[in-house]
C-alpha atoms as a PDB file:
ATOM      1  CA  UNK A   1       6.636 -31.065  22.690  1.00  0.00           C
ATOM      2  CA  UNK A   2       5.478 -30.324  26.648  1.00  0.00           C
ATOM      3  CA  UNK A   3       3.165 -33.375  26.202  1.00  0.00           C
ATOM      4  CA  UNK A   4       5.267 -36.016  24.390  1.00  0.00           C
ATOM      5  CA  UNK A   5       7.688 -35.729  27.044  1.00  0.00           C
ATOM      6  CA  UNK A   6       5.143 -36.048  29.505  1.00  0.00           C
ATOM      7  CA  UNK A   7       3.374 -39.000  27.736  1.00  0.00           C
ATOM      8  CA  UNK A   8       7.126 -40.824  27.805  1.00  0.00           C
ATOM      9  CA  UNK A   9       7.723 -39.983  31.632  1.00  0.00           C
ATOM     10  CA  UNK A  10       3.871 -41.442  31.933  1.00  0.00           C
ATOM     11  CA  UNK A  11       4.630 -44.654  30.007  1.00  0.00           C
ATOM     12  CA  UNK A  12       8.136 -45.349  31.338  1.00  0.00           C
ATOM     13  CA  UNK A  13       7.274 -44.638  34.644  1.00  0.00           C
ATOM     14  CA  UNK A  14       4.312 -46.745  34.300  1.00  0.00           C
ATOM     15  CA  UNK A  15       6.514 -49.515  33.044  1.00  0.00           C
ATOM     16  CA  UNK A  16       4.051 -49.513  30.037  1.00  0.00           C
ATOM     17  CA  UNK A  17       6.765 -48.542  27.137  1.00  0.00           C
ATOM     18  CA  UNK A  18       8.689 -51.028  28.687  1.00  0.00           C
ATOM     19  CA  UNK A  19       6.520 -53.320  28.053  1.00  0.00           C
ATOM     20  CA  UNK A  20       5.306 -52.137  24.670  1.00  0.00           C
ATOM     21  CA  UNK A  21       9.095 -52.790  23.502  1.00  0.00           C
ATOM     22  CA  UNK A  22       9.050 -56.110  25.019  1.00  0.00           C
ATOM     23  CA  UNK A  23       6.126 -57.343  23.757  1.00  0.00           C
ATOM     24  CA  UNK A  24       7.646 -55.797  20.378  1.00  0.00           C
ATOM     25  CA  UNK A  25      10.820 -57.693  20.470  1.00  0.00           C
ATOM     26  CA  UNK A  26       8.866 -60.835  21.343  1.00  0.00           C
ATOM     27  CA  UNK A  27       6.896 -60.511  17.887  1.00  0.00           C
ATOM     28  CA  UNK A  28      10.036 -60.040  15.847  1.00  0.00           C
ATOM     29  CA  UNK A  29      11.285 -63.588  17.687  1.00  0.00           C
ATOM     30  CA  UNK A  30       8.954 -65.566  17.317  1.00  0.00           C
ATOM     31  CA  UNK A  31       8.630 -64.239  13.269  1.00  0.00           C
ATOM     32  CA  UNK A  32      12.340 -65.282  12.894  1.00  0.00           C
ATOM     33  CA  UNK A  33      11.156 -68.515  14.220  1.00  0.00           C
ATOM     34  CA  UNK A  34       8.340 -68.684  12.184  1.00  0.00           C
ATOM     35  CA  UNK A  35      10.554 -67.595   8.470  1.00  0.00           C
ATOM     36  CA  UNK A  36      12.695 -70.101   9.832  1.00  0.00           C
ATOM     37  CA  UNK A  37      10.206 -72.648   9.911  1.00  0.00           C
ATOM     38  CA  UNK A  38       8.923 -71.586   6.151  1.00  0.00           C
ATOM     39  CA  UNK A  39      12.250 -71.701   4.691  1.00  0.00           C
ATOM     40  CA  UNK A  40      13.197 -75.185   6.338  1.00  0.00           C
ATOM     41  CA  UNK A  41       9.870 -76.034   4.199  1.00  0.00           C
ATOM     42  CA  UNK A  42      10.927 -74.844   1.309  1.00  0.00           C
ATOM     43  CA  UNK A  43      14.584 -76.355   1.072  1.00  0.00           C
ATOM     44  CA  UNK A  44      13.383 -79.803   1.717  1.00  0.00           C
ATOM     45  CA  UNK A  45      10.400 -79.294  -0.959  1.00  0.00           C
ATOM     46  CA  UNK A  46      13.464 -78.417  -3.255  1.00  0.00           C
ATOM     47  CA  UNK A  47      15.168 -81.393  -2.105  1.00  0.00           C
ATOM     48  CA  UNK A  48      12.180 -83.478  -2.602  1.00  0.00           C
ATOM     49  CA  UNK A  49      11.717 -81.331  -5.789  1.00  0.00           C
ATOM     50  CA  UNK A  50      15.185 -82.878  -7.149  1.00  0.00           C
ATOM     51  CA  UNK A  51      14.749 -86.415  -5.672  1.00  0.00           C
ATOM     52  CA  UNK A  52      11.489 -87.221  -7.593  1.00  0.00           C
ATOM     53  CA  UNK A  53      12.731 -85.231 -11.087  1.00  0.00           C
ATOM     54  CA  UNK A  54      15.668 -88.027 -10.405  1.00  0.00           C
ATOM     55  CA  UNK A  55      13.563 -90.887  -9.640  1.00  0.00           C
ATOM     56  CA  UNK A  56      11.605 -89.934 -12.500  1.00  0.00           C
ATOM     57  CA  UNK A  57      14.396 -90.122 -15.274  1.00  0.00           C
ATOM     58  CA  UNK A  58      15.315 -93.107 -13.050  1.00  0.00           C
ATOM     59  CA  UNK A  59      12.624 -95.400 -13.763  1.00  0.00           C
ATOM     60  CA  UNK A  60      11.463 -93.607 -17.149  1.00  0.00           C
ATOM     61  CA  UNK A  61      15.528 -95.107 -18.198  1.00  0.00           C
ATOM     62  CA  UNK A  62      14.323 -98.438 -17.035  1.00  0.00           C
ATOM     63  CA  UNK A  63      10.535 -98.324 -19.390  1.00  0.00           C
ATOM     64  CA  UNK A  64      13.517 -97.758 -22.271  1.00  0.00           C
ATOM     65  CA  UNK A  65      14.977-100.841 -21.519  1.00  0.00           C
ATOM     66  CA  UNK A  66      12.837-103.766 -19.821  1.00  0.00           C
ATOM     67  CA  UNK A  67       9.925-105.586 -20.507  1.00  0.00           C
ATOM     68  CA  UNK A  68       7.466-107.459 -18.006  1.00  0.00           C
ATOM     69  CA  UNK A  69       7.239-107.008 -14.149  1.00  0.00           C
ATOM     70  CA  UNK A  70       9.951-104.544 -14.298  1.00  0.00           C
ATOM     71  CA  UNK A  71       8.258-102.542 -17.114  1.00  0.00           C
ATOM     72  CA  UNK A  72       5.115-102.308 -15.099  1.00  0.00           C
ATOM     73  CA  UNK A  73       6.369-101.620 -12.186  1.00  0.00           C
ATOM     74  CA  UNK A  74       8.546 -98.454 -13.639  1.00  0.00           C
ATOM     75  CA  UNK A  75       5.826 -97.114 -15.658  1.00  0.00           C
ATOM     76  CA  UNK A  76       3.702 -96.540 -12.241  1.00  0.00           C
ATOM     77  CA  UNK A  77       7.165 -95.367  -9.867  1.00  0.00           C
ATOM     78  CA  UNK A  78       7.844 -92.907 -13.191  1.00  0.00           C
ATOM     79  CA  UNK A  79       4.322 -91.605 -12.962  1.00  0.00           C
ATOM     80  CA  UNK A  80       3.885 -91.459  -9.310  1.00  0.00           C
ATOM     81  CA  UNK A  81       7.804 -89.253  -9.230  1.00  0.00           C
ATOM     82  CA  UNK A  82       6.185 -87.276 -11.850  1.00  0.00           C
ATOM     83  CA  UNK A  83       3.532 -86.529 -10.006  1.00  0.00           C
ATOM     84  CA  UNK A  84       5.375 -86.033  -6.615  1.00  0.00           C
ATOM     85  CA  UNK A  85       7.235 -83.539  -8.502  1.00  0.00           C
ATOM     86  CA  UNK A  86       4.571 -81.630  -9.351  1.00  0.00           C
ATOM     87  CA  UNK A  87       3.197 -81.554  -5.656  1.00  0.00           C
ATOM     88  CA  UNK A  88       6.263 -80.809  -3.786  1.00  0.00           C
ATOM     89  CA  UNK A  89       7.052 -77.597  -6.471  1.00  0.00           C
ATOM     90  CA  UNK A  90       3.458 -76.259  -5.314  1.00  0.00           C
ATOM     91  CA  UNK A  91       4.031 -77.080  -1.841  1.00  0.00           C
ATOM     92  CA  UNK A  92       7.631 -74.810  -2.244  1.00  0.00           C
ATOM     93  CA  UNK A  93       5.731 -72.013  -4.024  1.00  0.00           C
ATOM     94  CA  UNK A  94       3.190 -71.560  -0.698  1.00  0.00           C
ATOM     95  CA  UNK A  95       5.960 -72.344   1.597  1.00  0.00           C
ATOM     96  CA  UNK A  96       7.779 -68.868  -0.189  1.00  0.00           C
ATOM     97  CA  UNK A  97       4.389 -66.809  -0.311  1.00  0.00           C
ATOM     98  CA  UNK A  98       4.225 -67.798   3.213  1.00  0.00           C
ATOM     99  CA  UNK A  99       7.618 -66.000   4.330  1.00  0.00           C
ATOM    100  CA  UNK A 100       6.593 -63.069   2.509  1.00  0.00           C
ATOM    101  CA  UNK A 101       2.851 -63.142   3.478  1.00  0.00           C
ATOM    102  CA  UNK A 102       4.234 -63.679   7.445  1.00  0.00           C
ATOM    103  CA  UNK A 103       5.608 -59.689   8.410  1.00  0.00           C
ATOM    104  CA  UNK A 104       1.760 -58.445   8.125  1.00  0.00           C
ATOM    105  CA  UNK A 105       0.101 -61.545  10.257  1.00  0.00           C
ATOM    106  CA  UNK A 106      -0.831 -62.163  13.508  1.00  0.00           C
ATOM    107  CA  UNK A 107       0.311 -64.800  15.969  1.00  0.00           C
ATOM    108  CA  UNK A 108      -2.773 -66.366  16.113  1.00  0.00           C
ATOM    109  CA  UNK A 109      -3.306 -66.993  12.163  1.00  0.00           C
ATOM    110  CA  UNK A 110       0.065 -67.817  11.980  1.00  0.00           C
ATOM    111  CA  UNK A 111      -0.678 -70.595  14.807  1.00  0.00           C
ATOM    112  CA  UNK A 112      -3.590 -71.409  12.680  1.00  0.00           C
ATOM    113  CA  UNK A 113      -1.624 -71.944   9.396  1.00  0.00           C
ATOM    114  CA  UNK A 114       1.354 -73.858  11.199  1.00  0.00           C
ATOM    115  CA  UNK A 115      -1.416 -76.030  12.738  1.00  0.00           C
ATOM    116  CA  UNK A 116      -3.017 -76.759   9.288  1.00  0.00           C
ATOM    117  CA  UNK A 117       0.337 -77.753   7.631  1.00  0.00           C
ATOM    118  CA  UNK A 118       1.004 -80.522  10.568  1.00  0.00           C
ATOM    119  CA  UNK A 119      -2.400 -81.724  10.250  1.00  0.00           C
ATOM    120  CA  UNK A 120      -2.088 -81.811   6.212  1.00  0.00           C
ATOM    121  CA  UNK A 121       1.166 -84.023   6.737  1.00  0.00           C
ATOM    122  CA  UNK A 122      -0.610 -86.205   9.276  1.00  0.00           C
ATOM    123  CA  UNK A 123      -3.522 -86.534   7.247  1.00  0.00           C
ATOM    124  CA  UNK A 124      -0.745 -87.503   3.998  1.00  0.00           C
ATOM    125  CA  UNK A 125       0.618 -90.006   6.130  1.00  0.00           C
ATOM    126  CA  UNK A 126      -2.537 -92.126   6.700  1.00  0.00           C
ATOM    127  CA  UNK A 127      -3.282 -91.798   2.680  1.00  0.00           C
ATOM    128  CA  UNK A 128       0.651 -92.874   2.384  1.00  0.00           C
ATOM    129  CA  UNK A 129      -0.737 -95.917   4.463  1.00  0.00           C
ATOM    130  CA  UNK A 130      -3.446 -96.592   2.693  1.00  0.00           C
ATOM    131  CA  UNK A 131      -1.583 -96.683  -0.229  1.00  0.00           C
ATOM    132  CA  UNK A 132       0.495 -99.769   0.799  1.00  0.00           C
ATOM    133  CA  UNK A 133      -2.550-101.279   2.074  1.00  0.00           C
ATOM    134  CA  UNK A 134      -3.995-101.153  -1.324  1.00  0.00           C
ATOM    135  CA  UNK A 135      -0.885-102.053  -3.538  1.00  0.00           C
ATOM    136  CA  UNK A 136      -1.006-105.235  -0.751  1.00  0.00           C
ATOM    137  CA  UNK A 137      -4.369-105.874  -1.504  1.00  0.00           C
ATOM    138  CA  UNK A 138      -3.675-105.824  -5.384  1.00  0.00           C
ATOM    139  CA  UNK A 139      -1.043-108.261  -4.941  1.00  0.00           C
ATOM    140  CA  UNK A 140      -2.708-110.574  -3.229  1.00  0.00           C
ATOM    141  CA  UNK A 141      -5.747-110.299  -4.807  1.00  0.00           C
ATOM    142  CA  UNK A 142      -5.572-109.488  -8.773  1.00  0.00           C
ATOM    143  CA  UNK A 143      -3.004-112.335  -9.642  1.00  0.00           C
ATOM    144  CA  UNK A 144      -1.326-111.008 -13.049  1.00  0.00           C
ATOM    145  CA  UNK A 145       2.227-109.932 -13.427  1.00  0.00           C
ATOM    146  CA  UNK A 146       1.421-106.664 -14.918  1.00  0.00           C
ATOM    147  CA  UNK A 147      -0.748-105.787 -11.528  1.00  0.00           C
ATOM    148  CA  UNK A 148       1.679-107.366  -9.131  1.00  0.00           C
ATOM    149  CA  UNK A 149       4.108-104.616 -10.270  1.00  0.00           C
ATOM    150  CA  UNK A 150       1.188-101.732 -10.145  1.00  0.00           C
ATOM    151  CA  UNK A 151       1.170-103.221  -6.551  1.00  0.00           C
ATOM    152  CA  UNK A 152       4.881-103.166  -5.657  1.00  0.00           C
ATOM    153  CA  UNK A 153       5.204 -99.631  -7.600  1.00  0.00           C
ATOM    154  CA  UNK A 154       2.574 -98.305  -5.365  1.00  0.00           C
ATOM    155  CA  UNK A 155       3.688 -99.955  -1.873  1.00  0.00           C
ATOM    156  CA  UNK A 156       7.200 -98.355  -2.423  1.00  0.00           C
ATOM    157  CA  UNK A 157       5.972 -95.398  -3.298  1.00  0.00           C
ATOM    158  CA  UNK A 158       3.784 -95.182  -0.037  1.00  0.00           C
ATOM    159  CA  UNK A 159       6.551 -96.303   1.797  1.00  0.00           C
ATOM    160  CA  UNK A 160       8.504 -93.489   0.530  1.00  0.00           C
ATOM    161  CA  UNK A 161       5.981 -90.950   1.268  1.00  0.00           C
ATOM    162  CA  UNK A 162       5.140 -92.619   4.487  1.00  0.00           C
ATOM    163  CA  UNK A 163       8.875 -91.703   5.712  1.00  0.00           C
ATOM    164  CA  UNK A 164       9.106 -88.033   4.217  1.00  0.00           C
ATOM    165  CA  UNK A 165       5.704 -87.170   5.855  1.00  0.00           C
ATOM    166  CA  UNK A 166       6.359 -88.485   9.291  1.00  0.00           C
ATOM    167  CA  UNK A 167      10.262 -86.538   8.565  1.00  0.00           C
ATOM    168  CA  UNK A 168       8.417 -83.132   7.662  1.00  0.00           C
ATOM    169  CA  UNK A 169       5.608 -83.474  10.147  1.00  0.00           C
ATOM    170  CA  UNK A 170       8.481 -84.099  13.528  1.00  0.00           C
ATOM    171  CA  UNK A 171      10.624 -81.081  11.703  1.00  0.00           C
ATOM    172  CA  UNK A 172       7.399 -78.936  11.669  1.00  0.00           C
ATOM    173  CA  UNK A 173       6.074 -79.888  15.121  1.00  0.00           C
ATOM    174  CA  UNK A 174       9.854 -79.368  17.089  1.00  0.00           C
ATOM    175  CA  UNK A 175       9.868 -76.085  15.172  1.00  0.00           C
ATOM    176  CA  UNK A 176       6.548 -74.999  16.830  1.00  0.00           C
ATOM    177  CA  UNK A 177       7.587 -75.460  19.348  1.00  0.00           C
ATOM    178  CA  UNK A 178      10.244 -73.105  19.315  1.00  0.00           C
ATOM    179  CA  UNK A 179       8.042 -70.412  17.612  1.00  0.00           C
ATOM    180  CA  UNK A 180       5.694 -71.160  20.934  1.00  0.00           C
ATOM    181  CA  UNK A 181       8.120 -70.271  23.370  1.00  0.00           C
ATOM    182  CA  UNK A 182       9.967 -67.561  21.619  1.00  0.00           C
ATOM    183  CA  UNK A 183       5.908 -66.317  21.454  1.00  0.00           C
ATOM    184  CA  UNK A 184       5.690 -66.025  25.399  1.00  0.00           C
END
């Protein structure tokens, strides 16, 4: 008991303990930051979730009842919302295994993981670009009405994703930056 009370006179004197609960109180900061960060994710994947399960029932309605351009172009925005759907319920299931994964990590991996997410939506919003640039190309180039709709179908849908990437990559980023300094 002598030398526990002697270690705690050591460390306080020291200033060590004092440090040791700062440094402490810094981790559990910056990991409210960080949950904060990976549940932000996860309600706007279930937003996104909800939009595209709409927009899908959306333009599936209008394959019921139209014919021609319009036919065309909803059978590609009903496949692309279907397919959205399915990418923004996996991106909600790692966003969740990512607050409960976070307690047992360090700052540096969880640097690391932040970092890869930003650069994943950076990278999806040059593809989103691309995408117009080729539903462009097929209008201008491949002159039938059933491709002309392909074309518009897949411009709006890059627009669309052009917008919620360049949304979730500036939410992501301003959050780091919070996680950073509640870090230091």
């Amino acid at each position: 008991m002598k030398f526990l009370s002697f270690a705690f006179n050591v460390l306080s004197s020291t200033g060590l303990l004092s440090s040791i609960v700062s440094n402490f109180t810094k981790k559990r900061e910056y990991k409210s930051a960080l949950i904060e960060l990976y549940e932000t994710n996860k309600s706007i994947f279930t937003f996104l979730t909800i939009f595209n399960v709409g927009q899908f029932f959306f333009w599936g309605f209008f394959l019921i009842i139209s014919s021609g351009f319009l036919y065309n172009f909803s059978l590609l925005s009903a496949s692309w919302a279907l397919i959205n759907s399915i990418l923004f319920i996996v991106a909600y299931y790692q966003s969740r295994k990512s607050v409960e994964e976070s307690s047992g990590t360090t700052l540096s991996t969880d640097f690391m993981k932040v970092s890869s997410i930003q650069t994943l939506f950076a990278f999806n919003a040059g593809l989103d670009i691309f995408y117009c640039a080729v539903g462009y190309f097929i209008i201008d180039k491949m002159q039938t009405m059933e491709l002309d709709a392909f074309g518009a179908a897949i411009i709006l849908q890059g627009l669309l994703l052009l917008v919620t990437d360049i949304i979730l990559l500036s939410i992501n980023r301003k959050m780091t930056e919070k996680i950073l300094t509640e870090a230091e």
